[in-house]
N, C-alpha and C. Protein backbone atom coordinates (compact mmCIF):
# COMPACT_ATOMS: atom_id res chain seq x y z
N UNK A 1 -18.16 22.28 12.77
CA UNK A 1 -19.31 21.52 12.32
C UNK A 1 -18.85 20.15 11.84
N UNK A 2 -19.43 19.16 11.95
CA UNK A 2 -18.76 17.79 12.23
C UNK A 2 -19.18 17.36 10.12
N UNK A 3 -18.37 16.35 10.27
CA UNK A 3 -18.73 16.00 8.63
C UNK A 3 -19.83 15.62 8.54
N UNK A 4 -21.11 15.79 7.53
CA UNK A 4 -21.79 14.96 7.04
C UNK A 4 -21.46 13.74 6.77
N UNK A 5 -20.60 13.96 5.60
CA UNK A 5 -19.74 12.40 4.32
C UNK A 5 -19.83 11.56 5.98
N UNK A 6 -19.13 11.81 6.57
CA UNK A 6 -18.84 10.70 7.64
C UNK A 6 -19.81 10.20 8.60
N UNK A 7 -21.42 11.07 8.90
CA UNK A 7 -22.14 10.58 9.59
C UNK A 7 -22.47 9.23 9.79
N UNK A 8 -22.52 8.97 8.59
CA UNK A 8 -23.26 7.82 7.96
C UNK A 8 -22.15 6.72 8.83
N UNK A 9 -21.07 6.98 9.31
CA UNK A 9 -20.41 5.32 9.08
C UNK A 9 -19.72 5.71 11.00
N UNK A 10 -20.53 6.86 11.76
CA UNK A 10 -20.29 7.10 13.26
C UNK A 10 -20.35 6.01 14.06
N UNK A 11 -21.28 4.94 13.42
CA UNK A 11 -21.91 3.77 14.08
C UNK A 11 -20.69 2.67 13.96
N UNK A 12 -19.75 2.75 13.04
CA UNK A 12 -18.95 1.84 12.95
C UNK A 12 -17.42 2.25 13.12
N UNK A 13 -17.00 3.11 13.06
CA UNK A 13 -16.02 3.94 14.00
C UNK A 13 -16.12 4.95 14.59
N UNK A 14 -14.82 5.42 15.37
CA UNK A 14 -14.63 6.75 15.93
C UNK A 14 -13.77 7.51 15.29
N UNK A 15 -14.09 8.98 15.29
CA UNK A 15 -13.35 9.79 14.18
C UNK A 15 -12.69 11.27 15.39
N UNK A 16 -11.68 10.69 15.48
CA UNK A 16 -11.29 12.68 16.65
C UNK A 16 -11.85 13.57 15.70
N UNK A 17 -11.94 14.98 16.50
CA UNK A 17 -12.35 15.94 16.01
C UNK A 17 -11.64 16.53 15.09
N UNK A 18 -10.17 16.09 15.31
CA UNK A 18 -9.11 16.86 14.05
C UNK A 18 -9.16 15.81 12.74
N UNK A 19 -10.09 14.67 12.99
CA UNK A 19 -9.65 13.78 11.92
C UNK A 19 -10.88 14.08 10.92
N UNK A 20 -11.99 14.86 11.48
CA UNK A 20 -12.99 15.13 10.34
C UNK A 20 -12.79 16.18 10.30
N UNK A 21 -12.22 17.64 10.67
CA UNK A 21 -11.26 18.58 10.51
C UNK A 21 -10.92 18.54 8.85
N UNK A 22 -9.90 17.20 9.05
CA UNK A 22 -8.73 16.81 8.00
C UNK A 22 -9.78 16.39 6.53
N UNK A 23 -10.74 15.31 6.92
CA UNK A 23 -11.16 14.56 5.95
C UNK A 23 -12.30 15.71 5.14
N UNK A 24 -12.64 16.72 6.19
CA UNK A 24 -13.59 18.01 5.25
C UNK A 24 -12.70 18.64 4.13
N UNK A 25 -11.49 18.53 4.84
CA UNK A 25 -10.30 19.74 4.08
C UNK A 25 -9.70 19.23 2.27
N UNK A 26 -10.12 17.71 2.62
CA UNK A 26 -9.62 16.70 1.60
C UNK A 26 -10.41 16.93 0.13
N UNK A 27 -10.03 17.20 -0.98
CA UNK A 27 -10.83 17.10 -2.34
C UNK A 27 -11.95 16.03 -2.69
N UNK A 28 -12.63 16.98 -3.32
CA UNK A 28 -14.07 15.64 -2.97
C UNK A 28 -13.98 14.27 -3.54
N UNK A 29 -13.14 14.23 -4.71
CA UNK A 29 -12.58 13.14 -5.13
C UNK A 29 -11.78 11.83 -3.97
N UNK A 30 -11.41 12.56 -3.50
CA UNK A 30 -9.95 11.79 -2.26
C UNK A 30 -11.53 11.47 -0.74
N UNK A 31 -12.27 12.52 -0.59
CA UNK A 31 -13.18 12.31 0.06
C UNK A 31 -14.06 11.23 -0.47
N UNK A 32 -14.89 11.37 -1.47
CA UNK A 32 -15.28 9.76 -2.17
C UNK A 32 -14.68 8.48 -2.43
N UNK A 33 -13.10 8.62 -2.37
CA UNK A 33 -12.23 7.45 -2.60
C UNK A 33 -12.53 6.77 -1.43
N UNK A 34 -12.60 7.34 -0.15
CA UNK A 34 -12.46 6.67 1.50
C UNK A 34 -13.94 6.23 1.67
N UNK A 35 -14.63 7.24 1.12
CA UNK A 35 -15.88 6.60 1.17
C UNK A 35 -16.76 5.35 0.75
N UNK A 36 -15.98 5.39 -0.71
CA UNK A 36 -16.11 4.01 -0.87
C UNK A 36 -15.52 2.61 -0.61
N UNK A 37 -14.17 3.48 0.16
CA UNK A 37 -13.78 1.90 0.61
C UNK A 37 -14.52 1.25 2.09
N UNK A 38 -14.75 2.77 2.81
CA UNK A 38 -15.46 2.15 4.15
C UNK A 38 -16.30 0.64 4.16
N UNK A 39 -17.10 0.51 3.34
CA UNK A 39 -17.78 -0.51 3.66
C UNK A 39 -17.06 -1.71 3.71
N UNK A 40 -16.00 -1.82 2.54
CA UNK A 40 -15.59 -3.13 2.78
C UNK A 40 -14.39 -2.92 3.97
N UNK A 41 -13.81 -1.81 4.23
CA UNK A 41 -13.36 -1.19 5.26
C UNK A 41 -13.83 -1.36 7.09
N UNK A 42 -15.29 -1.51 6.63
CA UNK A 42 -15.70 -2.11 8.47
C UNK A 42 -15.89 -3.71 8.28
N UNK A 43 -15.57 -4.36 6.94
CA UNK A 43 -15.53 -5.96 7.79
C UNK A 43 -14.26 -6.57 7.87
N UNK A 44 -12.98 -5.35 7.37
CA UNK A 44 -11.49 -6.10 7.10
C UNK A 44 -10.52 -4.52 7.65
N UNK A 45 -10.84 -4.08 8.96
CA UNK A 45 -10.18 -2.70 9.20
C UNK A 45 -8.64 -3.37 9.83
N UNK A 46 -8.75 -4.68 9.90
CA UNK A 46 -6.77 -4.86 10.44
C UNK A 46 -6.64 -5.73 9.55
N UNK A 47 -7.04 -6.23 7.94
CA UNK A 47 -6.26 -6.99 7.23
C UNK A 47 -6.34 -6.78 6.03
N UNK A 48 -5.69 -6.60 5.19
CA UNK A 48 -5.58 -6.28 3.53
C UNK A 48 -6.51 -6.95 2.84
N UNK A 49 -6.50 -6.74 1.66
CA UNK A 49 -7.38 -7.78 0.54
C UNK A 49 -7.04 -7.08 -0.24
N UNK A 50 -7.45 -7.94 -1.67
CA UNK A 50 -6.92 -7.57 -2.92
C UNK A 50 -7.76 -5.90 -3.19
N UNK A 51 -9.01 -5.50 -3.04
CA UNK A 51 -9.02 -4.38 -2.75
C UNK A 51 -9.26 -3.39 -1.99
N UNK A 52 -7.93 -3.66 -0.70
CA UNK A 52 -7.95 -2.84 0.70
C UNK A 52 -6.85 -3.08 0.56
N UNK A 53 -6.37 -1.45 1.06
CA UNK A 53 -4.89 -1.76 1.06
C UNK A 53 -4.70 -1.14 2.85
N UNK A 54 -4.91 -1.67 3.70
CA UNK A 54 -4.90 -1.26 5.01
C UNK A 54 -3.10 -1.83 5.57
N UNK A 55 -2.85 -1.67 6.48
CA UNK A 55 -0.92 -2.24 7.07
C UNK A 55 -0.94 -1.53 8.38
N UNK A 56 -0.30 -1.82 9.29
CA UNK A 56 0.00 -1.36 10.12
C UNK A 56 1.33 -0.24 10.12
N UNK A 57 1.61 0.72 10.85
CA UNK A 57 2.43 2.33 10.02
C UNK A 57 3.80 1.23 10.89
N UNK A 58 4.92 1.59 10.10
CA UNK A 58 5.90 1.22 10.65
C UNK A 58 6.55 2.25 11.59
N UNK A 59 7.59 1.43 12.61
CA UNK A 59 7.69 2.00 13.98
C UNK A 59 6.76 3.04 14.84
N UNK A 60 5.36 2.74 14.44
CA UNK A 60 4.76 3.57 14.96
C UNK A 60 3.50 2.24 15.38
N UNK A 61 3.68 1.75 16.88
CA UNK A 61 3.14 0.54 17.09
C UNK A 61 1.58 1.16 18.03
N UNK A 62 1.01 0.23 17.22
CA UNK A 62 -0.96 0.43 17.46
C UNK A 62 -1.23 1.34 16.43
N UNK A 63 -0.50 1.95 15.84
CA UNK A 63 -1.47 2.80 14.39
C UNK A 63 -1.01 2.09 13.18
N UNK A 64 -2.56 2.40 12.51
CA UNK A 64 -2.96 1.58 11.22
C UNK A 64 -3.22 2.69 10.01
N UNK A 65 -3.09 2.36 9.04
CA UNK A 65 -3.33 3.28 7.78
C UNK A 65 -4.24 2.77 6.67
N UNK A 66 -5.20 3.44 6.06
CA UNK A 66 -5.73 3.27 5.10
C UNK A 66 -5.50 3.85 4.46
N UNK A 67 -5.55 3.36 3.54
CA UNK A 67 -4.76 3.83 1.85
C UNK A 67 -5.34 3.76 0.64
N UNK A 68 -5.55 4.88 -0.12
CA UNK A 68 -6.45 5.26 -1.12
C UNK A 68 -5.71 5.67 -2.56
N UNK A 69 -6.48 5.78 -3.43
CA UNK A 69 -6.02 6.60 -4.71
C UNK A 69 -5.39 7.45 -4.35
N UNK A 70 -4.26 8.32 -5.04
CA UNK A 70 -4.00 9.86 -4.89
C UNK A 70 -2.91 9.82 -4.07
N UNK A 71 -2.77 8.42 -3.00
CA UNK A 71 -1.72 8.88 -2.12
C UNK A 71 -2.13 9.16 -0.86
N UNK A 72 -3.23 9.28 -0.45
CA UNK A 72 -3.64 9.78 1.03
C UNK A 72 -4.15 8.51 1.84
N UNK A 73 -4.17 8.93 3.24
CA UNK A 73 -4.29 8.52 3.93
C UNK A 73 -5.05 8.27 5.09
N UNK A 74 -5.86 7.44 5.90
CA UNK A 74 -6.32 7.18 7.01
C UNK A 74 -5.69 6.60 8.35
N UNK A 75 -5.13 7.55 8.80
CA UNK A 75 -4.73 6.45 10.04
C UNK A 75 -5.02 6.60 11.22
N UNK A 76 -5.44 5.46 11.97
CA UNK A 76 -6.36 4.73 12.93
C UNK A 76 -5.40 4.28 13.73
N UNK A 77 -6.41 3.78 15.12
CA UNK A 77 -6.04 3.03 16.27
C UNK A 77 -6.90 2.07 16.50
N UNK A 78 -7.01 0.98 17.23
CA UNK A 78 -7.97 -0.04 17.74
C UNK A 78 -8.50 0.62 19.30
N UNK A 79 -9.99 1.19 18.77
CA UNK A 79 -10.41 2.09 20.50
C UNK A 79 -11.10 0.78 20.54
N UNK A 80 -11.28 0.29 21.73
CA UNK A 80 -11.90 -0.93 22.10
C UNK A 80 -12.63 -1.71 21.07
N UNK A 81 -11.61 -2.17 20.10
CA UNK A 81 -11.60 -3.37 18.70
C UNK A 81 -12.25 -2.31 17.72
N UNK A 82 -12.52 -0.64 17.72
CA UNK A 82 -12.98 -0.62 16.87
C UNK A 82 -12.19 0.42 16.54
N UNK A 83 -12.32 0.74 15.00
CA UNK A 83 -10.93 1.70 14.48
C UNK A 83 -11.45 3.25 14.77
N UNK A 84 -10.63 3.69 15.38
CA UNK A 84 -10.66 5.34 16.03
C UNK A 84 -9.61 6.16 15.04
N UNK A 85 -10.14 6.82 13.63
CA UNK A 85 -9.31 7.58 12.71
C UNK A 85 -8.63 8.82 13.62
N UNK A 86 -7.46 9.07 13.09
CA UNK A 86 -6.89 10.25 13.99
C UNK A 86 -6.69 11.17 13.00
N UNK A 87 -6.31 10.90 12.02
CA UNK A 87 -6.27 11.83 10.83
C UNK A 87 -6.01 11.41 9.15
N UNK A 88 -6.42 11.73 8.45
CA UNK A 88 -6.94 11.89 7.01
C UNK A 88 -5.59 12.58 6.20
N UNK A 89 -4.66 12.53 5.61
CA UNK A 89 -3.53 13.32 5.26
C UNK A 89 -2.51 12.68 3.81
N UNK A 90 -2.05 13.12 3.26
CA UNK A 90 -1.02 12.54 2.14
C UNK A 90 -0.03 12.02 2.90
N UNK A 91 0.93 10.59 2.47
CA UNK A 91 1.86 9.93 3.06
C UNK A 91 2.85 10.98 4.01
N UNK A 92 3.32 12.02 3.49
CA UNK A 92 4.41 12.95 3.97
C UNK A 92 3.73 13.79 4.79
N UNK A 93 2.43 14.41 4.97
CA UNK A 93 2.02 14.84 5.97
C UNK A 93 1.49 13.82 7.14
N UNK A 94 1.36 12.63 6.84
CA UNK A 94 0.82 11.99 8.11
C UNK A 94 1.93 11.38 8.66
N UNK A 95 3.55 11.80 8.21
CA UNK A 95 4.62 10.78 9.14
C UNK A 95 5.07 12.00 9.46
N UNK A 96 5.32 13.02 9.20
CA UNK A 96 5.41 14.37 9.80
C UNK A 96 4.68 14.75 11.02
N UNK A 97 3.33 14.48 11.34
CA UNK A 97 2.10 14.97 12.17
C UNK A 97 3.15 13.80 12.93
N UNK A 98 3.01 12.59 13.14
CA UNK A 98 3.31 11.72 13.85
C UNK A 98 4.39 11.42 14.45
N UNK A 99 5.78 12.12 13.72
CA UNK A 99 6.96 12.31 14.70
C UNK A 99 6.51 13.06 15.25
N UNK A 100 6.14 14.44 15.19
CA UNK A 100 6.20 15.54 15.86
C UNK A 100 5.36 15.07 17.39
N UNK A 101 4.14 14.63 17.05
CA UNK A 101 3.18 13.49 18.10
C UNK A 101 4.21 12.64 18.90
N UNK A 102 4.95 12.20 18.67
CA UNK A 102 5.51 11.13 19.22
C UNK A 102 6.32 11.81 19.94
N UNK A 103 7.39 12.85 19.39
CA UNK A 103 8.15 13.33 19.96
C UNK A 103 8.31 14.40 21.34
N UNK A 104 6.60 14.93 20.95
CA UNK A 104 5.94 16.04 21.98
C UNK A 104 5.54 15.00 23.30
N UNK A 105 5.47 13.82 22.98
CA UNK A 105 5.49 13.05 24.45
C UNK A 105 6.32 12.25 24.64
N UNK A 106 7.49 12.92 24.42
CA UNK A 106 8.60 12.14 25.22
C UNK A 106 9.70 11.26 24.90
């Protein structure tokens, strides 16, 4: 069953199916943190500001991270200019998911 929390913002990204999976699984606190950054989040999704802390993931080229209270995480791709979340996770689980990703192709 797809997220509610996230309906609302379908119109302005794309979310894989494992990435609202992830973001249901998240404490409602850590779930409201992302929520409130979205908005200022869809007019600055590839550049920081004093309160966005977005970067591009190192050695891991075309994925982007959003970054919240608590430590967790959003990280994204540019699907045709618009940010496509892949998964929702704490720093150490989302560079974990992503070798293993990287490594399973090759």
């Amino acid at each position: 069953m797809p997220s509610k929390a996230l309906a609302l913002w379908k119109e302005q990204f794309t979310f894989l199916e494992e990435a609202e999976r992830d973001f249901d699984g998240l404490p409602p606190e850590v779930q409201q943190s992302f929520l409130s950054h979205f908005l200022e989040f869809s007019r600055h999704p590839w550049r920081a500001t004093s309160s966005l802390d977005v970067a591009p993931i190192r050695d891991m080229p075309g994925r982007w991270r959003l970054k919240v209270e608590g430590g967790h995480r959003g990280v994204y791709r540019s699907l045709q200019g618009r940010p496509d979340f892949e998964m929702f996770e704490t720093r150490e689980e989302v560079y974990q998911r992503l070798r293993r990703y990287l490594e399973s192709r090759g």
